[in-house]
Protein backbone atom coordinates (compact mmCIF):
# COMPACT_ATOMS: atom_id res chain seq x y z
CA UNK A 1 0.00 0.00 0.00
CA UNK A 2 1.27 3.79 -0.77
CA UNK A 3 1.32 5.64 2.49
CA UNK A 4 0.32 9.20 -0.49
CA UNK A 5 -2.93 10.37 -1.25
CA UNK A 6 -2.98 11.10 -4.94
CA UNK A 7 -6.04 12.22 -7.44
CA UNK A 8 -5.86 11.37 -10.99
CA UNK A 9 -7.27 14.33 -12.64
CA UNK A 10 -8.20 13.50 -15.62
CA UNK A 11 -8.48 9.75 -17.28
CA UNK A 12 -10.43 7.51 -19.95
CA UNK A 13 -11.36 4.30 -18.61
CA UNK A 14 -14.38 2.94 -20.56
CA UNK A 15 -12.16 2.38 -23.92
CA UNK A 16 -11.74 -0.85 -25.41
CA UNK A 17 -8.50 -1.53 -23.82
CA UNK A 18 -9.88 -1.48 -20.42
CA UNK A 19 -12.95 -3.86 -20.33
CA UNK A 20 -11.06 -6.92 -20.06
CA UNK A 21 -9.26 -6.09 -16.79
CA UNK A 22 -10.79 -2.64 -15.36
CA UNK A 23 -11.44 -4.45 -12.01
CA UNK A 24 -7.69 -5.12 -12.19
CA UNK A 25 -6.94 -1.77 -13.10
CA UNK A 26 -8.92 -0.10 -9.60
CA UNK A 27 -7.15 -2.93 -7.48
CA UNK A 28 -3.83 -1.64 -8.54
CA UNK A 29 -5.22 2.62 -8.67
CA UNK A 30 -6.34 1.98 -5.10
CA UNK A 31 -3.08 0.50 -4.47
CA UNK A 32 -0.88 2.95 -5.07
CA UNK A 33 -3.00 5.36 -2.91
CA UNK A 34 -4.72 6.91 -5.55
CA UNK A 35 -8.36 7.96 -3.92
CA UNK A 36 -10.04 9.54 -6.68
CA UNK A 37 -10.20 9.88 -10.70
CA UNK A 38 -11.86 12.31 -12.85
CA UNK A 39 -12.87 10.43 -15.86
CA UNK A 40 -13.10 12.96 -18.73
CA UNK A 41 -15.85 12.58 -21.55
CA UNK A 42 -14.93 12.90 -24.98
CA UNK A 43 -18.78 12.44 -26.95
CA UNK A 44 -22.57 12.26 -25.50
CA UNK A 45 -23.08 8.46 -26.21
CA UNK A 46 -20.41 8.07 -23.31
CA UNK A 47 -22.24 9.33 -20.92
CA UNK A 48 -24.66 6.95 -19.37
CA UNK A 49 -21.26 4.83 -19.31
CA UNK A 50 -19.41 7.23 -17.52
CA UNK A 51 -22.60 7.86 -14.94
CA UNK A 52 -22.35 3.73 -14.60
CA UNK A 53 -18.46 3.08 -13.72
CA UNK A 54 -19.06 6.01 -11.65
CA UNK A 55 -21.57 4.37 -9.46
CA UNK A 56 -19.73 1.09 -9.50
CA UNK A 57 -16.54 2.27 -8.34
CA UNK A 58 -16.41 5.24 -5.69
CA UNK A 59 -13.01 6.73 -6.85
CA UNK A 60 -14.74 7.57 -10.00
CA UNK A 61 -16.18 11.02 -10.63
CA UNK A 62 -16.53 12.33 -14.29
CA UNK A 63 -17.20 15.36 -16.60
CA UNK A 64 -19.95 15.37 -19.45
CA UNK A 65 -18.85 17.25 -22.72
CA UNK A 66 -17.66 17.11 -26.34
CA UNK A 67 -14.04 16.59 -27.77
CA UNK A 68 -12.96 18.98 -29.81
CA UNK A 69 -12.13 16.37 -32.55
CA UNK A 70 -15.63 15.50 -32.35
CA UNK A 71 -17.14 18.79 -32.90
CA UNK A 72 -19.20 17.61 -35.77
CA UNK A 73 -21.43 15.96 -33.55
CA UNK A 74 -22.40 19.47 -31.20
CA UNK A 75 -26.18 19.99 -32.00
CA UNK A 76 -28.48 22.33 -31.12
CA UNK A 77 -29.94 19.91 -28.58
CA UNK A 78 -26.68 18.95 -27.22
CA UNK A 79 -26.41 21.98 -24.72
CA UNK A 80 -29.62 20.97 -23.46
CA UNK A 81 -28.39 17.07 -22.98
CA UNK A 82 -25.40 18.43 -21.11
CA UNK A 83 -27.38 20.66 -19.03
CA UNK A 84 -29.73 17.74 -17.61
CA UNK A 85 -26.72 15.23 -17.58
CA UNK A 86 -24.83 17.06 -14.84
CA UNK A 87 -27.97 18.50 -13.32
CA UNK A 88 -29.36 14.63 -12.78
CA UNK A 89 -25.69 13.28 -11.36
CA UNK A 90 -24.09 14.62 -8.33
CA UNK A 91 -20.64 12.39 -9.44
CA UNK A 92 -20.37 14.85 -12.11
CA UNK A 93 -17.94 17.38 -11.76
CA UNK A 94 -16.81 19.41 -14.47
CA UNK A 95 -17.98 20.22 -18.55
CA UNK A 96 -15.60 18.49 -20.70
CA UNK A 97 -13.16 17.33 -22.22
CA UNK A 98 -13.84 20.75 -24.32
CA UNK A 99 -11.35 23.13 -26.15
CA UNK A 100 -9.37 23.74 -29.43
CA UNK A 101 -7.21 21.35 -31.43
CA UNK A 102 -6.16 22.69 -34.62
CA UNK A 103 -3.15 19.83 -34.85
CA UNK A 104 -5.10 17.22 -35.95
CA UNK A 105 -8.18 18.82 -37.46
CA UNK A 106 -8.76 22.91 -39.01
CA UNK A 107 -12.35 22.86 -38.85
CA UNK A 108 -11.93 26.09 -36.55
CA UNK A 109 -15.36 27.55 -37.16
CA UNK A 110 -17.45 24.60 -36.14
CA UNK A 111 -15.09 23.45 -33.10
CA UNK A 112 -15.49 27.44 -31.51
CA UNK A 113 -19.63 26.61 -32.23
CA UNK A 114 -18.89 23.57 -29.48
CA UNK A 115 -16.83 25.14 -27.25
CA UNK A 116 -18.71 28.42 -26.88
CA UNK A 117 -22.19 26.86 -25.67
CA UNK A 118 -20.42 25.04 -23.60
CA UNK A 119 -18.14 27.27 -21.63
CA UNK A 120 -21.13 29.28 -21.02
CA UNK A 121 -23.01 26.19 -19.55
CA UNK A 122 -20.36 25.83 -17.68
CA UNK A 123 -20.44 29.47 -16.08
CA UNK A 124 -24.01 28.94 -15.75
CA UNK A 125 -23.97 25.63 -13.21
CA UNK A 126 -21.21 26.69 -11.89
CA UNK A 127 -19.09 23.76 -13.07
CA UNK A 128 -15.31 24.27 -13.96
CA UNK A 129 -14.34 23.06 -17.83
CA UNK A 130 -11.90 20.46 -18.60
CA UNK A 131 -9.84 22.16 -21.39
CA UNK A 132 -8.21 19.96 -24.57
CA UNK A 133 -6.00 22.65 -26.10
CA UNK A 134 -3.63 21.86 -28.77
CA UNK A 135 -2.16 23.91 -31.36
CA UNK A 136 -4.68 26.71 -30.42
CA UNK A 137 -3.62 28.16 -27.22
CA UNK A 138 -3.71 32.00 -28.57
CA UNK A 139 -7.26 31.37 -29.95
CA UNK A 140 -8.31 29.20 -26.78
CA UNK A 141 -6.81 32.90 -24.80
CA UNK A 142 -8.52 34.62 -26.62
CA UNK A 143 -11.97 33.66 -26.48
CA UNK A 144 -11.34 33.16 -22.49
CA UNK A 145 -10.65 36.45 -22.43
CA UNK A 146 -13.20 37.61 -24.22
CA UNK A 147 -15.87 35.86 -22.03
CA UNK A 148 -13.65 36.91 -18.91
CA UNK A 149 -14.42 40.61 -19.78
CA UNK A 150 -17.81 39.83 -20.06
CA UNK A 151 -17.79 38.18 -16.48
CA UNK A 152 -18.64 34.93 -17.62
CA UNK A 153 -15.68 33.02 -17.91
CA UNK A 154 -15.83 29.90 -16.18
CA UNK A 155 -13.15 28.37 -13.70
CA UNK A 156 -11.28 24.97 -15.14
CA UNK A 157 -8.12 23.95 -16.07
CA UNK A 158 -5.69 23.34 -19.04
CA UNK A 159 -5.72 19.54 -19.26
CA UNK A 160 -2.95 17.53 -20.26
CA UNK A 161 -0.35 21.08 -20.67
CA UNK A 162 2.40 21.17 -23.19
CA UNK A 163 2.67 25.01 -23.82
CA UNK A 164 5.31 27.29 -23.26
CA UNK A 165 5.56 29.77 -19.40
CA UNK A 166 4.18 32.20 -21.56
CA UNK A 167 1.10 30.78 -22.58
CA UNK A 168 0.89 29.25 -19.24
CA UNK A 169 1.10 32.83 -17.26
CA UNK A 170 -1.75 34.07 -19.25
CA UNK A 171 -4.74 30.87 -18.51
CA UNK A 172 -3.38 31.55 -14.81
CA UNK A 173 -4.11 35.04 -15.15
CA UNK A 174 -7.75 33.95 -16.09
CA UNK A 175 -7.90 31.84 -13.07
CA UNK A 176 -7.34 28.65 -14.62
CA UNK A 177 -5.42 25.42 -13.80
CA UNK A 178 -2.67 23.43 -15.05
CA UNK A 179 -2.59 19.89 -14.92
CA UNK A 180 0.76 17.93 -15.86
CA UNK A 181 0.67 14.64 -17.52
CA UNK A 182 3.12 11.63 -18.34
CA UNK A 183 4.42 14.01 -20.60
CA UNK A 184 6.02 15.87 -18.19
CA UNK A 185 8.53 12.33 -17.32
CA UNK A 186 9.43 12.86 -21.33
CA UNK A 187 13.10 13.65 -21.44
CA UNK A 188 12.78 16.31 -24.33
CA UNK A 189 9.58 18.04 -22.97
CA UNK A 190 11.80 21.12 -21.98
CA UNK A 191 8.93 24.00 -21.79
CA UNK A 192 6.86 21.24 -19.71
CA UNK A 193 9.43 21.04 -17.43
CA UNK A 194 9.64 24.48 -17.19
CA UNK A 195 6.42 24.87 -16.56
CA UNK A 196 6.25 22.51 -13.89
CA UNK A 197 8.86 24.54 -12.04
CA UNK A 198 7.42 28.28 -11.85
CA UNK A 199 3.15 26.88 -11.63
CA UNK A 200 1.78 28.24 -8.06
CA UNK A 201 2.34 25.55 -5.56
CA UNK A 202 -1.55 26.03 -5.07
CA UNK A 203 -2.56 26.17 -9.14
CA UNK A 204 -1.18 22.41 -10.79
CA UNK A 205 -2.72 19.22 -10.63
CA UNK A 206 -1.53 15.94 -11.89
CA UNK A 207 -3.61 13.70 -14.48
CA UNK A 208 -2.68 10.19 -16.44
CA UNK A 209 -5.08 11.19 -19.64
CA UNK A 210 -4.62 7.09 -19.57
CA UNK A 211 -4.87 5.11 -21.31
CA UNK A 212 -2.46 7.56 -23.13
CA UNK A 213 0.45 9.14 -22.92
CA UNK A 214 1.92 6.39 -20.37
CA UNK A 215 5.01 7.96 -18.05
CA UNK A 216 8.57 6.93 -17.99
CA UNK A 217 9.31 3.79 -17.14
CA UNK A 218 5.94 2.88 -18.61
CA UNK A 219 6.27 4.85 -22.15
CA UNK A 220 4.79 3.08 -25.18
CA UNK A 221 2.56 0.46 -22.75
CA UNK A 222 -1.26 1.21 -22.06
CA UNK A 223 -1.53 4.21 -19.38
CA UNK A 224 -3.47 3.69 -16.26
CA UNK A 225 -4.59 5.57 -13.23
CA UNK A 226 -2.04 3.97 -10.68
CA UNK A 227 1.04 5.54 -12.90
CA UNK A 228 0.03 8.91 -11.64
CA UNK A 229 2.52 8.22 -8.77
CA UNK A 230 5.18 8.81 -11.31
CA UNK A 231 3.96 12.12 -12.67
CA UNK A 232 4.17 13.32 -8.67
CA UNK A 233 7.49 11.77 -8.27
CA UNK A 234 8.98 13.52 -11.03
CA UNK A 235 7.03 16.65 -10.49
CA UNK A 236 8.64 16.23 -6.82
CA UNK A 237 12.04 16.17 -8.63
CA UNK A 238 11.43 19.13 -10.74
CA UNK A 239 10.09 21.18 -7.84
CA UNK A 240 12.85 19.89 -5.58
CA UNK A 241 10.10 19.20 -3.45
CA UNK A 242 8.96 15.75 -0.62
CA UNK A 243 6.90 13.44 -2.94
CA UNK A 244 4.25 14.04 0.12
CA UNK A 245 4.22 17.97 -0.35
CA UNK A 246 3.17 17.38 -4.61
CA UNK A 247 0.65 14.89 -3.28
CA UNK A 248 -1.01 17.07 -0.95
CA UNK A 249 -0.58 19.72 -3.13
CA UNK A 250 -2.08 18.54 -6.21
CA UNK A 251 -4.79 16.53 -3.79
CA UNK A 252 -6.47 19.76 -2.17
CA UNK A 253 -5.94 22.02 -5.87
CA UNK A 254 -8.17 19.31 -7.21
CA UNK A 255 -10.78 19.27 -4.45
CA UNK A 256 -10.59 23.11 -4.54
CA UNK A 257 -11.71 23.08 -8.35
CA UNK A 258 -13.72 20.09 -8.90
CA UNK A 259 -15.52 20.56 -5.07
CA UNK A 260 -15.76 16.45 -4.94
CA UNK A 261 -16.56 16.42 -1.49
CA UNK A 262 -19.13 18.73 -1.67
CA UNK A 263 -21.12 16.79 -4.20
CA UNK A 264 -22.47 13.61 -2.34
């Protein structure tokens, strides 16, 4: 047993690659004293999945929301689906996985129609956002500032962060998050690492994003929720920091955004 506390901030645990052994996969989370998950969405035909692991396993909380890369599917309905789905769930905790990826798609106009109605569904329950941003962090700025001058800019984080301090300083300045992944054990990933060194002690949280992006020693196997421990130890490295201090750390900024405790 791990004598840490850790949270996984943001996972995917109802793909394929899990069904076969996901029982497996909480025995060895709980293990390594991980004692809860946020389990991002990516489309709404996930969801009554998401609300069903969540009720099977306690660990589990999750976020309702639409990919980026699956922008074609936002609807005029889907707001309205959103809007009951976390109204009907107390285990969900955030609007999400949302945001910007102009890497592997350019359909700009119709991924800003997604991401708009949802941010500002978002504001409106008074649910943080679960930010994909990728390629796009001066647009993804942009429109948070926009809807920060209007006073409607919801609270959230930058999920999964590979920009530069620059682009970092500026989400903080909004009041958002910044949540490392396996990426950050990545030997080359100098601006993470830099990144990871000047983030407020009381503005990072940790994530797996499994089953991808597996951290050193793991790299190139299937990512899981009890390999956070070695995003904290090498955040603890880079901080120069007890792996105890990044545990509580990252622990209370994720209670402080996604308010688990004061769900159930």
């Amino acid at each position: 047993m791990s004598d840490i506390e850790l949270i996984d901030s943001h996972c995917h645990l109802i793909f394929e690659n899990f069904q076969k052994d996901l029982e497996d996969v909480v025995q060895r989370l709980r293990s390594r004293g991980v004692k809860k998950l946020v389990h991002a969405c990516c489309e709404l035909t996930e969801i009554p999945k998401l609300k069903k692991i969540s009720h099977e396993f306690n660990e589990i909380y999750y976020s309702v929301g639409l990919h980026p890369l699956e922008a074609k599917q936002w609807e005029l309905s889907s707001k309205s689906l959103l809007r009951t789905s976390a109204q009907e769930d107390k285990r969900v905790v955030a609007i999400g996985e949302l945001g910007l990826d102009f890497f592997k798609n350019e359909n700009k106009t119709q991924q800003i129609d997604a991401l708009i109605p949802q941010m500002e569904l978002a504001y409106e329950l008074e649910l943080p956002v679960i930010i994909h941003c990728r390629d796009a962090a001066n647009e993804m700025i942009a429109i948070c500032n926009d809807l920060f001058r209007k006073g409607k800019c919801p609270t959230g984080v930058l999920h999964c962060w590979t920009g530069t301090p620059n682009e970092m300083k500026q989400f903080l300045d909004l009041g958002f998050y910044i949540s490392f992944s396996g990426i950050l054990t990545f030997p080359k990933a100098y601006d993470i690492h830099k990144c990871a060194k000047l983030v407020p002690n009381d503005k990072y949280l940790i994530e797996t994003d499994a089953p991808f992006l597996a951290p050193v020693p793991y790299r190139g196997k299937r990512n899981e929720p009890a390999f956070v421990e070695k995003v904290a130890i090498f955040m603890a490295d880079l901080r120069s920091e007890e792996l105890i201090t990044i545990a509580k750390e990252s622990s209370k900024n994720a209670e402080d955004l996604f308010k688990f405790d004061l769900l159930i």
